[in-house]
N, C-alpha and C. Protein backbone atom coordinates (compact mmCIF):
# COMPACT_ATOMS: atom_id res chain seq x y z
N UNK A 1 -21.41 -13.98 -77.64
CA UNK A 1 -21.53 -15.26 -78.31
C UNK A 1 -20.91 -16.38 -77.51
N UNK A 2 -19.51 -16.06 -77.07
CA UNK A 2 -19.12 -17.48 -76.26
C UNK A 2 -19.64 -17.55 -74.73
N UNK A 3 -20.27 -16.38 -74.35
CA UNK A 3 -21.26 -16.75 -72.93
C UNK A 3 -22.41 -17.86 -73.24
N UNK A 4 -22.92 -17.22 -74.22
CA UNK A 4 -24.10 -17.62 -74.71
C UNK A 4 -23.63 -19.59 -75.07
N UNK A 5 -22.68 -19.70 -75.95
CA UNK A 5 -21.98 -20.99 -76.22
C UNK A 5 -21.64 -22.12 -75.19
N UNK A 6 -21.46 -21.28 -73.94
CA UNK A 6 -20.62 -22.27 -73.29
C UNK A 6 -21.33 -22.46 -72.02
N UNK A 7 -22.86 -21.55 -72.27
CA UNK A 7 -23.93 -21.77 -71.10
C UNK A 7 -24.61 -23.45 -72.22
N UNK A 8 -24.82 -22.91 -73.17
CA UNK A 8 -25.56 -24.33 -73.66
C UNK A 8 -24.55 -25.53 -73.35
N UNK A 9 -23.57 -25.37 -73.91
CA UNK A 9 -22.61 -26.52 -73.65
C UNK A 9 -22.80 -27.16 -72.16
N UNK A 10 -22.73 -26.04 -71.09
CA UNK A 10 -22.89 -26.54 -69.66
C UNK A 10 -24.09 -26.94 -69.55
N UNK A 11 -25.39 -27.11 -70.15
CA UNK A 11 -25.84 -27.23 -69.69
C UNK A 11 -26.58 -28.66 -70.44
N UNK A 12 -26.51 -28.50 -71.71
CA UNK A 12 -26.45 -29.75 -72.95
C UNK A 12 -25.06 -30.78 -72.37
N UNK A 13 -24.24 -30.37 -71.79
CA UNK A 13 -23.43 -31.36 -71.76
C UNK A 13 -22.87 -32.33 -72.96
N UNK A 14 -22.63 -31.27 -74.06
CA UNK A 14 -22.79 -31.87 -75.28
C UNK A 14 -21.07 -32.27 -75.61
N UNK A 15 -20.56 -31.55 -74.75
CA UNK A 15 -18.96 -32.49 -74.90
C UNK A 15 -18.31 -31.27 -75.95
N UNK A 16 -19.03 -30.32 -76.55
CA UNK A 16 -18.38 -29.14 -77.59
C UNK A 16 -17.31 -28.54 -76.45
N UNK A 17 -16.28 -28.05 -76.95
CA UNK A 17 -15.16 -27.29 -76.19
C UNK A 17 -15.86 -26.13 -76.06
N UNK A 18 -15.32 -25.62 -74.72
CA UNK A 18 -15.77 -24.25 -73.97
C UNK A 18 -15.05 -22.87 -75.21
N UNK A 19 -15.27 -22.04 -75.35
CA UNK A 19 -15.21 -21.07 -75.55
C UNK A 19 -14.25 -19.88 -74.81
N UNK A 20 -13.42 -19.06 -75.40
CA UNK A 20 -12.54 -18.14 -74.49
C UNK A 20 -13.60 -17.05 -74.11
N UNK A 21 -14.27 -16.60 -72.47
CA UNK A 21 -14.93 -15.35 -72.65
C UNK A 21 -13.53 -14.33 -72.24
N UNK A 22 -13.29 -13.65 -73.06
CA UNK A 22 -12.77 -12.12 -72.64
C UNK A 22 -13.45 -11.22 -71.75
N UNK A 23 -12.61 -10.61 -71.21
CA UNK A 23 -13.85 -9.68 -70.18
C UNK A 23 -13.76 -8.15 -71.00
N UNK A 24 -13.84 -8.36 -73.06
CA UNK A 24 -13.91 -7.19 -73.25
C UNK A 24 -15.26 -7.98 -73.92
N UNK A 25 -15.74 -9.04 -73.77
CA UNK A 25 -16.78 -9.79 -74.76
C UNK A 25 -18.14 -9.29 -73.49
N UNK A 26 -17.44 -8.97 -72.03
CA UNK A 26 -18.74 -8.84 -70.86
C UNK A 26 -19.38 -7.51 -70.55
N UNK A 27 -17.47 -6.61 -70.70
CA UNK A 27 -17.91 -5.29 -70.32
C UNK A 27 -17.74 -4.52 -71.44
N UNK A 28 -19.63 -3.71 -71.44
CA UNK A 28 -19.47 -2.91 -72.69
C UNK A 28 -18.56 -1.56 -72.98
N UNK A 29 -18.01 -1.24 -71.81
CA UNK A 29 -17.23 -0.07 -72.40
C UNK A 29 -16.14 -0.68 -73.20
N UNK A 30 -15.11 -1.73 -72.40
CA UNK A 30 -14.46 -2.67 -73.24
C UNK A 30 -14.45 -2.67 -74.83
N UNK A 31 -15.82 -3.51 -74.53
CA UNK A 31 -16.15 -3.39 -75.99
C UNK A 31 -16.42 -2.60 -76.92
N UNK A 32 -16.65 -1.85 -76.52
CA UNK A 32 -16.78 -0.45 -77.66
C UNK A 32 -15.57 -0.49 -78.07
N UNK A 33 -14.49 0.13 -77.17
CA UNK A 33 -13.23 0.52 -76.75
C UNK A 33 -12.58 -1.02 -77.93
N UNK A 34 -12.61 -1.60 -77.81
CA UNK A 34 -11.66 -2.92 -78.64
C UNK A 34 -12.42 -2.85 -79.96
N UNK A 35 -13.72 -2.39 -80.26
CA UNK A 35 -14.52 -1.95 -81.38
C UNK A 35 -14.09 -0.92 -82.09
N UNK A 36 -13.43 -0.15 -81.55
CA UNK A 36 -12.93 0.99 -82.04
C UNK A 36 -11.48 1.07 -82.40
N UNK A 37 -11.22 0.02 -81.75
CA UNK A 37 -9.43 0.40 -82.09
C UNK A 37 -9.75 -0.66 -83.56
N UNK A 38 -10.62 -2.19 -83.78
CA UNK A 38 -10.32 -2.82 -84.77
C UNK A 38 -11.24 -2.10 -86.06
N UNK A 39 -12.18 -1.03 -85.80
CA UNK A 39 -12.20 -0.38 -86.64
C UNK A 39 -11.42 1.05 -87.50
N UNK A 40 -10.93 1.32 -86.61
CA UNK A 40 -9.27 1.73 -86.67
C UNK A 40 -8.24 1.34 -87.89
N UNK A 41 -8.09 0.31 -87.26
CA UNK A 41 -7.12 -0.23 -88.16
C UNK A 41 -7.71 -1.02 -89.36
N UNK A 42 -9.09 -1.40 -89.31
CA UNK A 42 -9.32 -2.46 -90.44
C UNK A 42 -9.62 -1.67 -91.74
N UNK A 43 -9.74 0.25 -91.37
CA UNK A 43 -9.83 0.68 -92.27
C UNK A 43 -8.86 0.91 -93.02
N UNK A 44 -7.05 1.33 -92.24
CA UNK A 44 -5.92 1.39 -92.72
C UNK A 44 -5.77 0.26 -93.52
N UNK A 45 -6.25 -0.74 -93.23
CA UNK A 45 -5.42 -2.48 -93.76
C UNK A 45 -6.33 -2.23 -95.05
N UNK A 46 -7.39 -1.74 -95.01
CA UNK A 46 -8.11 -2.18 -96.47
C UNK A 46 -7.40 -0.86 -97.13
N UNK A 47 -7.31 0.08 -96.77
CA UNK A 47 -6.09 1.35 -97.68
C UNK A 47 -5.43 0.57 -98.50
N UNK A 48 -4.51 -0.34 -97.49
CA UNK A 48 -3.26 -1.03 -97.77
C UNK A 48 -3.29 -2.37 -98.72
N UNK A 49 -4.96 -2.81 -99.16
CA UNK A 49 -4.89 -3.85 -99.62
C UNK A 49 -4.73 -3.49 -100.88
N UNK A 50 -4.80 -2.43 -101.66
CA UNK A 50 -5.06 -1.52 -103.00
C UNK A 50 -3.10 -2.06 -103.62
N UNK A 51 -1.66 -2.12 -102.54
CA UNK A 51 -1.15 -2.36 -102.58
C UNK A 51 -0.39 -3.75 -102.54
N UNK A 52 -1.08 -4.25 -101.48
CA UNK A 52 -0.83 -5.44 -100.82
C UNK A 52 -1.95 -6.57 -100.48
N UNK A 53 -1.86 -7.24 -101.24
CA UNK A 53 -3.62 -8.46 -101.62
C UNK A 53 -3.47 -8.90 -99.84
N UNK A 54 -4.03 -9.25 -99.58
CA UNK A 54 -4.73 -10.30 -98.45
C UNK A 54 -5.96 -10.32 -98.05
N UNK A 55 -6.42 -11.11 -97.30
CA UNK A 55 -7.77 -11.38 -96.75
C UNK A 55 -7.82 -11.42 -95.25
N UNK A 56 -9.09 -10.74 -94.94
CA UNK A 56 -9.16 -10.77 -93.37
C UNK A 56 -9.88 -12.12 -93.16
N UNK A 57 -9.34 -12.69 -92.32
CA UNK A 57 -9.68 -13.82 -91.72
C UNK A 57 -10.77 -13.94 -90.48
N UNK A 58 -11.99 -14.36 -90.37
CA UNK A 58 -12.46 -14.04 -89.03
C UNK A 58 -11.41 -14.46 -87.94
N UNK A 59 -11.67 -13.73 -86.72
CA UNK A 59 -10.73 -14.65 -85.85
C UNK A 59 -11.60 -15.25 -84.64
N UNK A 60 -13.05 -15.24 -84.74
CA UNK A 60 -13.89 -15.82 -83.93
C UNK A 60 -14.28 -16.75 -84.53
N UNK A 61 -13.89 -17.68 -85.07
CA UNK A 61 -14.30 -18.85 -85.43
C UNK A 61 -13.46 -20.19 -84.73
N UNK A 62 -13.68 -21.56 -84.44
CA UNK A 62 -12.47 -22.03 -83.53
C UNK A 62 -11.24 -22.25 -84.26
N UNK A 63 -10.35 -21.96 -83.08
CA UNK A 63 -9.05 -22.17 -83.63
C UNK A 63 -8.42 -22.82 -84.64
N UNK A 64 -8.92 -24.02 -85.00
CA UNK A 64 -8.57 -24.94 -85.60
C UNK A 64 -9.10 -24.26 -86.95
N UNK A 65 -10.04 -23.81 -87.50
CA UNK A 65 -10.90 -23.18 -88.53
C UNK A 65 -10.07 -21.92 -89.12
N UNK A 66 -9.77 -21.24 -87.76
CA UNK A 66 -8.77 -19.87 -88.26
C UNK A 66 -7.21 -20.22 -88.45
N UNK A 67 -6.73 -21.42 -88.03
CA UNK A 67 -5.87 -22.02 -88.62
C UNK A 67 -5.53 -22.59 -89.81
N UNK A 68 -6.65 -22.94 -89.90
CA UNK A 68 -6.72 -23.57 -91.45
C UNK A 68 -6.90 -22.26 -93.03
N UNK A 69 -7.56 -21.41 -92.39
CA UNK A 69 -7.61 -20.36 -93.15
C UNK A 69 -6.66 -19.66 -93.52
N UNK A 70 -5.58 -19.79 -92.22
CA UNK A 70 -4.58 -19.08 -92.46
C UNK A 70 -3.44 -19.79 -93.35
N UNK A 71 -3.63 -20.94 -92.85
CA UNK A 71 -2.85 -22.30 -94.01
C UNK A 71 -3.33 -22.26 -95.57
N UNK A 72 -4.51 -21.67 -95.33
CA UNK A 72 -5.00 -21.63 -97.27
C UNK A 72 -5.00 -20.29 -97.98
N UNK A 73 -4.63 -19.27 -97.24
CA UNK A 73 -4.01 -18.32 -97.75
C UNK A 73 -2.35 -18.23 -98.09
N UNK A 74 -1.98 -19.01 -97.23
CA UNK A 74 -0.08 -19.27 -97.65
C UNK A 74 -0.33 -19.87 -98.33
N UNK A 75 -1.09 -20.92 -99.06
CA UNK A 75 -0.88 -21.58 -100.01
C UNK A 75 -0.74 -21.04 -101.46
N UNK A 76 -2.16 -19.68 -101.38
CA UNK A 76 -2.13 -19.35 -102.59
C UNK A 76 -1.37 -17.83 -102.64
N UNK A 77 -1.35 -17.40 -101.58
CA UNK A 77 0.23 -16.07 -101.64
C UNK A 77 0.99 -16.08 -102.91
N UNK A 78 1.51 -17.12 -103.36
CA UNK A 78 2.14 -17.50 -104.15
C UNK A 78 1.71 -16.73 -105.70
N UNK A 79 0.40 -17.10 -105.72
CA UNK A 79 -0.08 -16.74 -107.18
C UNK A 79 -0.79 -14.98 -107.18
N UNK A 80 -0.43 -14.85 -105.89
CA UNK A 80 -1.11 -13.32 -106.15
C UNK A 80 0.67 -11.96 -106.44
N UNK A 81 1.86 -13.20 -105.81
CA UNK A 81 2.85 -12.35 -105.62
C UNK A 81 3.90 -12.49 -107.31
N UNK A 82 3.63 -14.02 -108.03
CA UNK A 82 4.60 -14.47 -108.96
C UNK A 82 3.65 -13.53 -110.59
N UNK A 83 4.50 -13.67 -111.04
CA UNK A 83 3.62 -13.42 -112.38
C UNK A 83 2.69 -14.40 -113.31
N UNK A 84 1.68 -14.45 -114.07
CA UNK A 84 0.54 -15.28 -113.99
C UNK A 84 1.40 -16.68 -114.68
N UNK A 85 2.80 -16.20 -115.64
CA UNK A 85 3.41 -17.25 -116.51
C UNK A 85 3.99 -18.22 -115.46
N UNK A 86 4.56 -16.99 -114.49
CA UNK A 86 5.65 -17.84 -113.58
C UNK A 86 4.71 -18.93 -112.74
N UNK A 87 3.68 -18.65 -112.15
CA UNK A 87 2.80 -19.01 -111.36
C UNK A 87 2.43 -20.39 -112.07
N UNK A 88 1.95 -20.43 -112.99
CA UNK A 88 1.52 -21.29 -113.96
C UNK A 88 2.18 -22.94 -113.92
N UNK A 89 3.47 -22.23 -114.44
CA UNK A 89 4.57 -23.30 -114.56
C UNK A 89 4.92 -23.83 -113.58
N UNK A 90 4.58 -23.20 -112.08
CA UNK A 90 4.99 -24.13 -110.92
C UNK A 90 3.59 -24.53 -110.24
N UNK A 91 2.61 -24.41 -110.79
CA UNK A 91 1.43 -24.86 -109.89
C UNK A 91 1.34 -26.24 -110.57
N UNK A 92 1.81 -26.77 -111.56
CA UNK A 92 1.90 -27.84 -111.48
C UNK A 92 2.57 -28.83 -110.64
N UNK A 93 3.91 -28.53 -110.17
CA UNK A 93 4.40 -29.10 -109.16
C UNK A 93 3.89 -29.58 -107.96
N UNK A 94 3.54 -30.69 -107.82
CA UNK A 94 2.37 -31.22 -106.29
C UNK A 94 3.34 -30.57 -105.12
N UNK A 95 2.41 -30.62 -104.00
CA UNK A 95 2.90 -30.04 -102.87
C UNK A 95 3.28 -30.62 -102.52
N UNK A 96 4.56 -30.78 -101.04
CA UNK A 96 4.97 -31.77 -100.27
C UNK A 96 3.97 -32.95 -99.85
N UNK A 97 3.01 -32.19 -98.97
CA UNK A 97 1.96 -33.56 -98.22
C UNK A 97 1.25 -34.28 -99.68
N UNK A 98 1.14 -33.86 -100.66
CA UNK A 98 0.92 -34.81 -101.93
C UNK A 98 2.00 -35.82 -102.19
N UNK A 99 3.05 -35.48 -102.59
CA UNK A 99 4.43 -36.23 -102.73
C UNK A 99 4.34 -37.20 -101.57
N UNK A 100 4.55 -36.70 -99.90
CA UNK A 100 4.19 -37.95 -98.95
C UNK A 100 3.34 -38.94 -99.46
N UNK A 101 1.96 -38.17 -99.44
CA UNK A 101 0.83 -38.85 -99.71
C UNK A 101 1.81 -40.45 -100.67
N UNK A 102 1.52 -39.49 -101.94
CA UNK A 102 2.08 -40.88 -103.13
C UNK A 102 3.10 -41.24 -103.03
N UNK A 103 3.94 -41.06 -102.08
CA UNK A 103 5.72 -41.11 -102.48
C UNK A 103 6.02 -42.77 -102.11
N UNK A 104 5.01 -44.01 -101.84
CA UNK A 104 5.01 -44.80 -101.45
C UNK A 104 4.66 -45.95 -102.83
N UNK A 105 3.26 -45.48 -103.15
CA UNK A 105 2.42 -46.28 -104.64
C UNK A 105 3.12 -46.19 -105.41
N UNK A 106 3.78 -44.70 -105.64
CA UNK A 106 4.76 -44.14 -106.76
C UNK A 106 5.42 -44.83 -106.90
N UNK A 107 6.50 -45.17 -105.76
CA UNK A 107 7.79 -46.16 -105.68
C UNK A 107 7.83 -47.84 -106.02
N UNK A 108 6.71 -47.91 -105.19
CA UNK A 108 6.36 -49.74 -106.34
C UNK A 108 5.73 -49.45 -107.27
N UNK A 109 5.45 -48.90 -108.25
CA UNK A 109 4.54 -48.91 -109.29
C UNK A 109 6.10 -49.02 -109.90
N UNK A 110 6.73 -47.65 -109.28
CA UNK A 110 8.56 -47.58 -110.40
C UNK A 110 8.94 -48.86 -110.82
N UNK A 111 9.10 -49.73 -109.14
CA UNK A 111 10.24 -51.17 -109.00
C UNK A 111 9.27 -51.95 -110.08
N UNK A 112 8.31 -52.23 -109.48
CA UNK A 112 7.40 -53.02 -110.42
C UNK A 112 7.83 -53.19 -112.24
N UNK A 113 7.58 -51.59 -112.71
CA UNK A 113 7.60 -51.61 -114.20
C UNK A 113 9.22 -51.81 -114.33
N UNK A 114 10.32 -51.57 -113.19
CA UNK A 114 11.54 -51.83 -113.69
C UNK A 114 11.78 -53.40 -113.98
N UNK A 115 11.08 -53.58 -113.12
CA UNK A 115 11.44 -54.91 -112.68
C UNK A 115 10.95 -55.97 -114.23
N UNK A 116 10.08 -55.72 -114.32
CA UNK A 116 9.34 -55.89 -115.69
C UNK A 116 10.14 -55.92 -117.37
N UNK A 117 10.12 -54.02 -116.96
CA UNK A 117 11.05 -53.95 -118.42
C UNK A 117 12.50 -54.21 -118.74
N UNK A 118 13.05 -53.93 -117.73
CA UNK A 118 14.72 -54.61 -117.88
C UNK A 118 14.70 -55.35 -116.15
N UNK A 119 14.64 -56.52 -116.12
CA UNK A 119 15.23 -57.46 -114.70
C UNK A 119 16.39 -57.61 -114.93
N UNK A 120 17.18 -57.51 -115.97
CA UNK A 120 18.66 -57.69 -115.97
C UNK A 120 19.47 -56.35 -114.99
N UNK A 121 18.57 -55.26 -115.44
CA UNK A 121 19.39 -54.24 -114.97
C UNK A 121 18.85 -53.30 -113.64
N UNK A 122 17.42 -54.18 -113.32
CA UNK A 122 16.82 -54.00 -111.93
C UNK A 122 17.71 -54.50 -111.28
N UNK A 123 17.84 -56.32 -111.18
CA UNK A 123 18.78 -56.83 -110.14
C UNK A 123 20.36 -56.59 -109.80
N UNK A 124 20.79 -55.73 -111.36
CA UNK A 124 21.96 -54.88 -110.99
C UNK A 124 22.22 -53.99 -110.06
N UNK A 125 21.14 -53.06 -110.00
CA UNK A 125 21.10 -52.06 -108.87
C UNK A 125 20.89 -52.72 -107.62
């Protein structure tokens, strides 16, 4: 796939980022051989999921994509490990980059209505 990817790219000149070729992606014994060890193990890991929740992630997709995947599984870790009550009661809590997000509108909307409902005891502070 990334031979194939990064011949169009060279040759489209389309500006897409090159592709990693492995030389187990060229040579087929390789590949068998790296075929076999991840079928190997992907059968142990699914044993293990009966115990332990997770998701396999592709890892041929670009980096940035399998990054993000991996960022949206920590997110929800949370609700597969807490109990459904406990879980509940804190998924309301916004996340940090939410809080950034608003932590600005939030703050004049505050001064604003203080400012409004008591100015005696706004301009105190």
């Amino acid at each position: 796939r990334a031979t194939e990817h990064n011949r169009r790219v060279r040759e489209t000149q389309s500006g897409d980022d090159l592709l990693e070729e492995r030389t187990t992606d060229l040579d087929e014994d390789l590949c068998r051989k790296r075929y076999r060890i991840f079928k190997k193990h992907r059968d142990t890991l699914l044993q293990l999921k009966n115990r332990f929740p997770f998701t396999v992630i592709d890892a041929e997709m670009p980096l940035n994509d399998v990054q993000a995947a991996i960022l949206e599984q920590f997110k929800y870790q949370s609700a597969q490990e807490l109990r459904p009550e406990t879980y509940d009661a804190i998924s309301k809590v916004p996340l940090a980059d939410q809080i950034r997000a608003n932590a600005r509108p939030e703050l004049v909307e505050r001064l604003d209505g203080y400012e409004r409902t008591r100015p005696d005891l706004f301009r105190q502070a």
